[in-house]
N, C-alpha and C. Protein backbone atom coordinates (compact mmCIF):
# COMPACT_ATOMS: atom_id res chain seq x y z
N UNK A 1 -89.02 48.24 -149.59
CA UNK A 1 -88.79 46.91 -149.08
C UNK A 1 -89.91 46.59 -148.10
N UNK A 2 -90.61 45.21 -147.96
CA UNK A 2 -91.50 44.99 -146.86
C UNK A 2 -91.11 43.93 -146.73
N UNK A 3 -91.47 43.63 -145.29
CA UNK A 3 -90.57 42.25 -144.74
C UNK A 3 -92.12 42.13 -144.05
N UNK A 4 -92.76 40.84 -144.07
CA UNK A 4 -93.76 39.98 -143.44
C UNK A 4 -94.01 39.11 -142.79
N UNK A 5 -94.39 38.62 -141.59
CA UNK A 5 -94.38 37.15 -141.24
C UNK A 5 -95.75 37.26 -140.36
N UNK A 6 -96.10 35.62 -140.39
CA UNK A 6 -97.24 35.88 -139.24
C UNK A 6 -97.01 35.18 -138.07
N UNK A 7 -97.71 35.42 -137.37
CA UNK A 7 -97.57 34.88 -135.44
C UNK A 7 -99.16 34.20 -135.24
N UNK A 8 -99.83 33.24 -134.35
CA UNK A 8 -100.84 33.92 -134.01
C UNK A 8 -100.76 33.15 -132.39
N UNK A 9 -101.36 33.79 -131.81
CA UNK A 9 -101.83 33.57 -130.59
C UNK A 9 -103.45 33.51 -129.96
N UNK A 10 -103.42 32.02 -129.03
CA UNK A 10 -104.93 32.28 -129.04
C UNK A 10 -106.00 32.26 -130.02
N UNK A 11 -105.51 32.01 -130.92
CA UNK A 11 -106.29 31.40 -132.32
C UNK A 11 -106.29 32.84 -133.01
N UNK A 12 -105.68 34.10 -132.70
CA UNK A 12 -105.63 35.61 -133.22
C UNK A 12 -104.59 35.19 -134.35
N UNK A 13 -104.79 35.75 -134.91
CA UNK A 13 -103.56 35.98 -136.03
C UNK A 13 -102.77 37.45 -136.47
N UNK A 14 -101.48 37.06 -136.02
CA UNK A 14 -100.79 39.02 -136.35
C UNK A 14 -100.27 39.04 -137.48
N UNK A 15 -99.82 39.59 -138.49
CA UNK A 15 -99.08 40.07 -138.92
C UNK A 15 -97.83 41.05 -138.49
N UNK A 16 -96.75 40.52 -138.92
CA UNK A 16 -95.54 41.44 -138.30
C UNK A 16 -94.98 42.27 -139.58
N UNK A 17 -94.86 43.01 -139.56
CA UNK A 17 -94.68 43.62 -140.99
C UNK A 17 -93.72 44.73 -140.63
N UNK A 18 -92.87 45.48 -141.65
CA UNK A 18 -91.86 46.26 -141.73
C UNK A 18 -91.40 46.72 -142.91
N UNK A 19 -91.97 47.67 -143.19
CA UNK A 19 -92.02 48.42 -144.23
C UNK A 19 -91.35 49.79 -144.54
N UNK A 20 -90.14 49.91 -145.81
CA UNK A 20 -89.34 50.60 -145.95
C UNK A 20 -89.27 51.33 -147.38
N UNK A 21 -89.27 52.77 -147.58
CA UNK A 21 -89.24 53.34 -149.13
C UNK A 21 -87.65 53.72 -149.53
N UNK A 22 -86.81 53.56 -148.42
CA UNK A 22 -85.97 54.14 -148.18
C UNK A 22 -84.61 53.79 -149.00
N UNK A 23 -84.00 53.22 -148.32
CA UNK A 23 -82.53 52.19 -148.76
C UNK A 23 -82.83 50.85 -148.71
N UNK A 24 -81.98 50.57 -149.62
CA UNK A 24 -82.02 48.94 -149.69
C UNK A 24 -81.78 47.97 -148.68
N UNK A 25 -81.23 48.65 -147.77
CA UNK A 25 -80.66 48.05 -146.51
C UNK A 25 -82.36 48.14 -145.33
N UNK A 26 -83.38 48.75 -146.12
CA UNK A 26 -84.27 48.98 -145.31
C UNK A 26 -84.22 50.39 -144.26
N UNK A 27 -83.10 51.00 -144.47
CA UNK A 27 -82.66 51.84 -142.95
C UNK A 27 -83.51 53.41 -143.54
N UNK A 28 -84.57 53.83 -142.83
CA UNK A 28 -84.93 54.76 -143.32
C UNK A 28 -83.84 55.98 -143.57
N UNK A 29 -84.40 57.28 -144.37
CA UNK A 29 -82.62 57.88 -144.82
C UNK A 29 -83.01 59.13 -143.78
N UNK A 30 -85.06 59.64 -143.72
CA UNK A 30 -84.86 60.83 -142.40
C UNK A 30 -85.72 60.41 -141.39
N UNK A 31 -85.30 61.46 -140.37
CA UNK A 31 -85.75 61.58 -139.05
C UNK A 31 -87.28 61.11 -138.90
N UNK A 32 -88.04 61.31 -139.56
CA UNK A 32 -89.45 61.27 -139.62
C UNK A 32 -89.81 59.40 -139.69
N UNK A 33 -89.12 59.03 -140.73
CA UNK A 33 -89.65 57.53 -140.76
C UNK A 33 -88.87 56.74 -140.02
N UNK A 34 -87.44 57.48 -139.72
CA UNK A 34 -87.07 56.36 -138.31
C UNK A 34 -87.80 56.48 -137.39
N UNK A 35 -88.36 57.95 -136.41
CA UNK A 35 -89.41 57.65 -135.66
C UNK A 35 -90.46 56.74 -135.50
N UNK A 36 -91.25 56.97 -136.77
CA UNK A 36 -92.63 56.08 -137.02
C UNK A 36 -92.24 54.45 -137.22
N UNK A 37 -91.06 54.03 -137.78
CA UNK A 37 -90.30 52.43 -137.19
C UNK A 37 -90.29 52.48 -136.22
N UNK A 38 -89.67 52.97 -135.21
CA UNK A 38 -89.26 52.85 -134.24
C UNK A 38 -90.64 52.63 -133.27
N UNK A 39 -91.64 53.58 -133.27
CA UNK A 39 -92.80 53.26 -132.99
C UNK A 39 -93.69 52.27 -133.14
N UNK A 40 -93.97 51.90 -134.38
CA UNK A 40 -94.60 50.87 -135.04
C UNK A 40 -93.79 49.58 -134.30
N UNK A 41 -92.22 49.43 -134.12
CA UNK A 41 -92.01 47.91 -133.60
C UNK A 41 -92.15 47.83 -131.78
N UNK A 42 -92.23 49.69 -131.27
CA UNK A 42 -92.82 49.02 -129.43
C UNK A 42 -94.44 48.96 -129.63
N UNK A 43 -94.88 49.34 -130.29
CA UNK A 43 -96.41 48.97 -130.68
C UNK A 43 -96.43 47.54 -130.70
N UNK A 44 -96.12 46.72 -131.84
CA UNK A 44 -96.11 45.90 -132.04
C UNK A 44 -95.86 45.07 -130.98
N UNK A 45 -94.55 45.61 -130.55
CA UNK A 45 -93.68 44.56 -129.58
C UNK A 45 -94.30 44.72 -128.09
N UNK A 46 -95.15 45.47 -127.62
CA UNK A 46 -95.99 45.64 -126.28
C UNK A 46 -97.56 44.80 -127.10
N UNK A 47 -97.86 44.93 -128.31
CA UNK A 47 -98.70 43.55 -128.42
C UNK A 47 -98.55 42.19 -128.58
N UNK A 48 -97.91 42.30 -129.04
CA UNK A 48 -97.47 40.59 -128.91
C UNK A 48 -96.97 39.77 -127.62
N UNK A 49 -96.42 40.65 -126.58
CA UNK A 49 -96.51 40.19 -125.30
C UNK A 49 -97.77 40.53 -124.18
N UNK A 50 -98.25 41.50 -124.41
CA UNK A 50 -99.68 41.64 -123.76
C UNK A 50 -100.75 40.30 -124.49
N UNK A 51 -100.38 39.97 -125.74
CA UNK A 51 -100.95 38.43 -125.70
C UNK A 51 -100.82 37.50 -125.60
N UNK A 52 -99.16 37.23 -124.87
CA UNK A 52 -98.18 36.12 -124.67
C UNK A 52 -98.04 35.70 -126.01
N UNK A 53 -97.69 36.12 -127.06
CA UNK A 53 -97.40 35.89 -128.23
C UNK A 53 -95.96 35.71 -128.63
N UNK A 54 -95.08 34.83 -127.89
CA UNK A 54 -93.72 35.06 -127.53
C UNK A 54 -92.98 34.40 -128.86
N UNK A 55 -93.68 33.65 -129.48
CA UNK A 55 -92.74 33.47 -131.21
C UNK A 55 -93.43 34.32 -131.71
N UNK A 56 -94.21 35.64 -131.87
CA UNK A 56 -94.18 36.64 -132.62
C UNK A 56 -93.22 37.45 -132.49
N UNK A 57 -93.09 37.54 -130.76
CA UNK A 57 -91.91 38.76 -130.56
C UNK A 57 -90.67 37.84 -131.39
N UNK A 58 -90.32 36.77 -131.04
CA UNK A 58 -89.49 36.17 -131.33
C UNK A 58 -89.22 36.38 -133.09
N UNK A 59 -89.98 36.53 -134.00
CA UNK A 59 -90.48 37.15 -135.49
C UNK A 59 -89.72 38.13 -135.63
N UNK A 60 -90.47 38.75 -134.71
CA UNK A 60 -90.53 40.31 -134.62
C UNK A 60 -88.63 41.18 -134.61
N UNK A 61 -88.06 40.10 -133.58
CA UNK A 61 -87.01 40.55 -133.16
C UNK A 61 -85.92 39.45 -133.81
N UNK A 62 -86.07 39.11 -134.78
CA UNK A 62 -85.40 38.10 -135.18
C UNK A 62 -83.82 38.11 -135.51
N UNK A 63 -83.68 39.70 -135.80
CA UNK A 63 -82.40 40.49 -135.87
C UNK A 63 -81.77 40.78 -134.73
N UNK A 64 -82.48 40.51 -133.93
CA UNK A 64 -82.21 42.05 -132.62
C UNK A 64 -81.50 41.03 -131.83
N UNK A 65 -80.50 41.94 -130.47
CA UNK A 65 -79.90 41.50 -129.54
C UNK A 65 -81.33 42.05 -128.61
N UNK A 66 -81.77 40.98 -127.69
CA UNK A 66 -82.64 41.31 -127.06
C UNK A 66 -82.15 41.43 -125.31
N UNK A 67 -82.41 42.53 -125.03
CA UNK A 67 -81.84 42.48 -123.48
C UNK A 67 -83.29 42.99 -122.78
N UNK A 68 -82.75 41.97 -121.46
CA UNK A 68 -84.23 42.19 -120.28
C UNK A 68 -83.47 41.79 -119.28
N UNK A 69 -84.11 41.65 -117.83
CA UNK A 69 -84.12 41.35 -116.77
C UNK A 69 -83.22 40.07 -116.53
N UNK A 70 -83.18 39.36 -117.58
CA UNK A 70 -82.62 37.62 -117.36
C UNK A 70 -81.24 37.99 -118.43
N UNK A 71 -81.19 38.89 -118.75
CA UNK A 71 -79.72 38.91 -119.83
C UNK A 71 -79.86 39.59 -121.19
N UNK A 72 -78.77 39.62 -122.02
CA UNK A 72 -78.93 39.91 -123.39
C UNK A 72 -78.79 38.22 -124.16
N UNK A 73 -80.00 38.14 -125.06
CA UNK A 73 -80.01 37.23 -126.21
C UNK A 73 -79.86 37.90 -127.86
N UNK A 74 -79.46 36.86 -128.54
CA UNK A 74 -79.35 37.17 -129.98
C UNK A 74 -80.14 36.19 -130.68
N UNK A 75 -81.25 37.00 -131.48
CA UNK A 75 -81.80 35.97 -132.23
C UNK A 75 -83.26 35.89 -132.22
N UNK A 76 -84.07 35.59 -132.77
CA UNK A 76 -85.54 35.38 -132.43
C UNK A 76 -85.89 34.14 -131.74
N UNK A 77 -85.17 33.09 -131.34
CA UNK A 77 -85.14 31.57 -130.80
C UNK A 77 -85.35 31.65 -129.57
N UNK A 78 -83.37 32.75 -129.34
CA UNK A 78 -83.21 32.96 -127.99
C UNK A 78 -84.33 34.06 -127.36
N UNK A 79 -84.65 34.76 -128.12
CA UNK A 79 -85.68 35.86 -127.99
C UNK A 79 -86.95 34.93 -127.17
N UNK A 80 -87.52 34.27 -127.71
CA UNK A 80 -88.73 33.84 -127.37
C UNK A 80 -88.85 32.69 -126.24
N UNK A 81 -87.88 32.11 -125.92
CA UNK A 81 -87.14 31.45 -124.86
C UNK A 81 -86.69 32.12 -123.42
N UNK A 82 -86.39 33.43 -123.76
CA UNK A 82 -86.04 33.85 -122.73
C UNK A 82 -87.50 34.65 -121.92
N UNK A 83 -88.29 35.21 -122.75
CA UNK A 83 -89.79 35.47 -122.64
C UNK A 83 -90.47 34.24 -122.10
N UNK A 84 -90.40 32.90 -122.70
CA UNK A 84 -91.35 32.21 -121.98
C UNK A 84 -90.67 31.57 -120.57
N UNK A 85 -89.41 32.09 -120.59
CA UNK A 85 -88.72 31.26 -119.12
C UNK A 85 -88.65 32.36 -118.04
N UNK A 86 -88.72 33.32 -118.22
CA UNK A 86 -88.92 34.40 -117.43
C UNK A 86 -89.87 35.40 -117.29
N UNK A 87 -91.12 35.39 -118.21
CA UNK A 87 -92.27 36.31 -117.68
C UNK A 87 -93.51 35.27 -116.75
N UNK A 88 -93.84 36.14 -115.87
CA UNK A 88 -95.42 35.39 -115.38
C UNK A 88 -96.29 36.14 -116.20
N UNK A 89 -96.94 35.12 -116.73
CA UNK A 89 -98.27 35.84 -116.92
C UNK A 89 -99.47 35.72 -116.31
N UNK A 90 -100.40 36.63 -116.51
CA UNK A 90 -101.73 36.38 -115.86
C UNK A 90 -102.78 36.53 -116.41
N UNK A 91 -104.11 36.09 -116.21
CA UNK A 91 -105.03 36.04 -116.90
C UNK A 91 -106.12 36.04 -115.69
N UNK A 92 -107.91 36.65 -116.22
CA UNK A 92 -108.84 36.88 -115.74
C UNK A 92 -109.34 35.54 -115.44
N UNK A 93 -109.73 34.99 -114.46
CA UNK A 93 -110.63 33.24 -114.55
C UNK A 93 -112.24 33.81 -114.03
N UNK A 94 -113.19 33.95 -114.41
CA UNK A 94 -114.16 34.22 -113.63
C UNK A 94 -113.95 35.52 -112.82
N UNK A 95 -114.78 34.89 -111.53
CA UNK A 95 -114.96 35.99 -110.25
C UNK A 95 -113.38 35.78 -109.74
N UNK A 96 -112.75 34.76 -110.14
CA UNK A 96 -111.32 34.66 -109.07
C UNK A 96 -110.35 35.42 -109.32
N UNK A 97 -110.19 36.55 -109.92
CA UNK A 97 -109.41 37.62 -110.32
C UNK A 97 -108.11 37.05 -111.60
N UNK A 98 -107.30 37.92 -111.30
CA UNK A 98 -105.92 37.51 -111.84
C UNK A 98 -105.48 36.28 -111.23
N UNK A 99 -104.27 35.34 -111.68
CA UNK A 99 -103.79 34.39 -111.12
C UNK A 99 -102.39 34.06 -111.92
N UNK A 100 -101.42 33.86 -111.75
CA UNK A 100 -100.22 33.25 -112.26
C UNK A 100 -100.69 32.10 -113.44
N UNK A 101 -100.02 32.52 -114.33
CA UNK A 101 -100.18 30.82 -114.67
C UNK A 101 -98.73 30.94 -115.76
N UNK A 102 -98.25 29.34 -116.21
CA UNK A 102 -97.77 29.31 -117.19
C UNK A 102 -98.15 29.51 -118.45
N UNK A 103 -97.25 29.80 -119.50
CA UNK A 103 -97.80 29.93 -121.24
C UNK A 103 -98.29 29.16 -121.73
N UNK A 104 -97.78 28.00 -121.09
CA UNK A 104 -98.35 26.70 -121.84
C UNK A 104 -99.45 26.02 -121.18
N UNK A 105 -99.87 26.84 -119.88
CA UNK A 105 -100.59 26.18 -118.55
C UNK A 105 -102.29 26.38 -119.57
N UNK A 106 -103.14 25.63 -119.09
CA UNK A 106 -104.71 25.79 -119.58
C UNK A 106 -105.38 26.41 -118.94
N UNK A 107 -106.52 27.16 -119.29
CA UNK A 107 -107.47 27.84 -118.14
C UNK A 107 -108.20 26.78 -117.12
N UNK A 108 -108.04 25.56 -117.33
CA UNK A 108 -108.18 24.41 -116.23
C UNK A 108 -107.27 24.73 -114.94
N UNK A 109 -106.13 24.21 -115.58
CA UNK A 109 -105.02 24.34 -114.94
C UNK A 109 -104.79 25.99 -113.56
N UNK A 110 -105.61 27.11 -114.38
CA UNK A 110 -105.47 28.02 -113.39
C UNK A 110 -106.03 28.35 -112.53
N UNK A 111 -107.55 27.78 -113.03
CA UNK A 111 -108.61 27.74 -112.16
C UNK A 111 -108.61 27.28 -110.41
């Protein structure tokens, strides 16, 4: 089974992918390829927010009950909603270091 979608951020483009030889249900059957899932989606899922890519995670987790700091959500909607209402992010501007900004804010805007 392979399940696909794309995200992109920043004009990048991801692929989210999930790939299974296993059961039909997708659920790997040993120890070995649940690991390497399990790996492959905090891989994934620590890139797509290290690029503020928050409807990828939102992709990504589209199944999942997502719990953080602000609550548990269900869903990839609530997923990506709760990421853009509750992380700061930051970004390099020049010599002026890091700085807060919003997701939707411009590198104008942070300057």
């Amino acid at each position: 089974m392979l399940a696909a979608s794309r995200a992109t951020a920043r004009g990048r483009s991801h692929i989210v992918a999930t790939v299974s030889t296993s059961t039909p249900n997708g659920v790997p059957t040993d120890a070995s390829s649940s690991y390497r899932a399990i790996e492959n989606l905090i891989a994934t899922y620590a890139e797509l927010v290290d690029d503020g890519d928050f409807a990828g995670v939102g992709i990504l987790l589209v199944d999942a009950i997502f719990t953080g700091g602000a609550g548990s959500v269900r869903g990839g909607d609530a997923t990506e909603k709760m990421l853009r209402d509750n992380l700061i992010m930051y970004i390099c501007v020049g010599s002026l270091g890091p700085g807060p900004i919003r997701p939707s804010a411009s590198l104008a805007e942070a300057a």
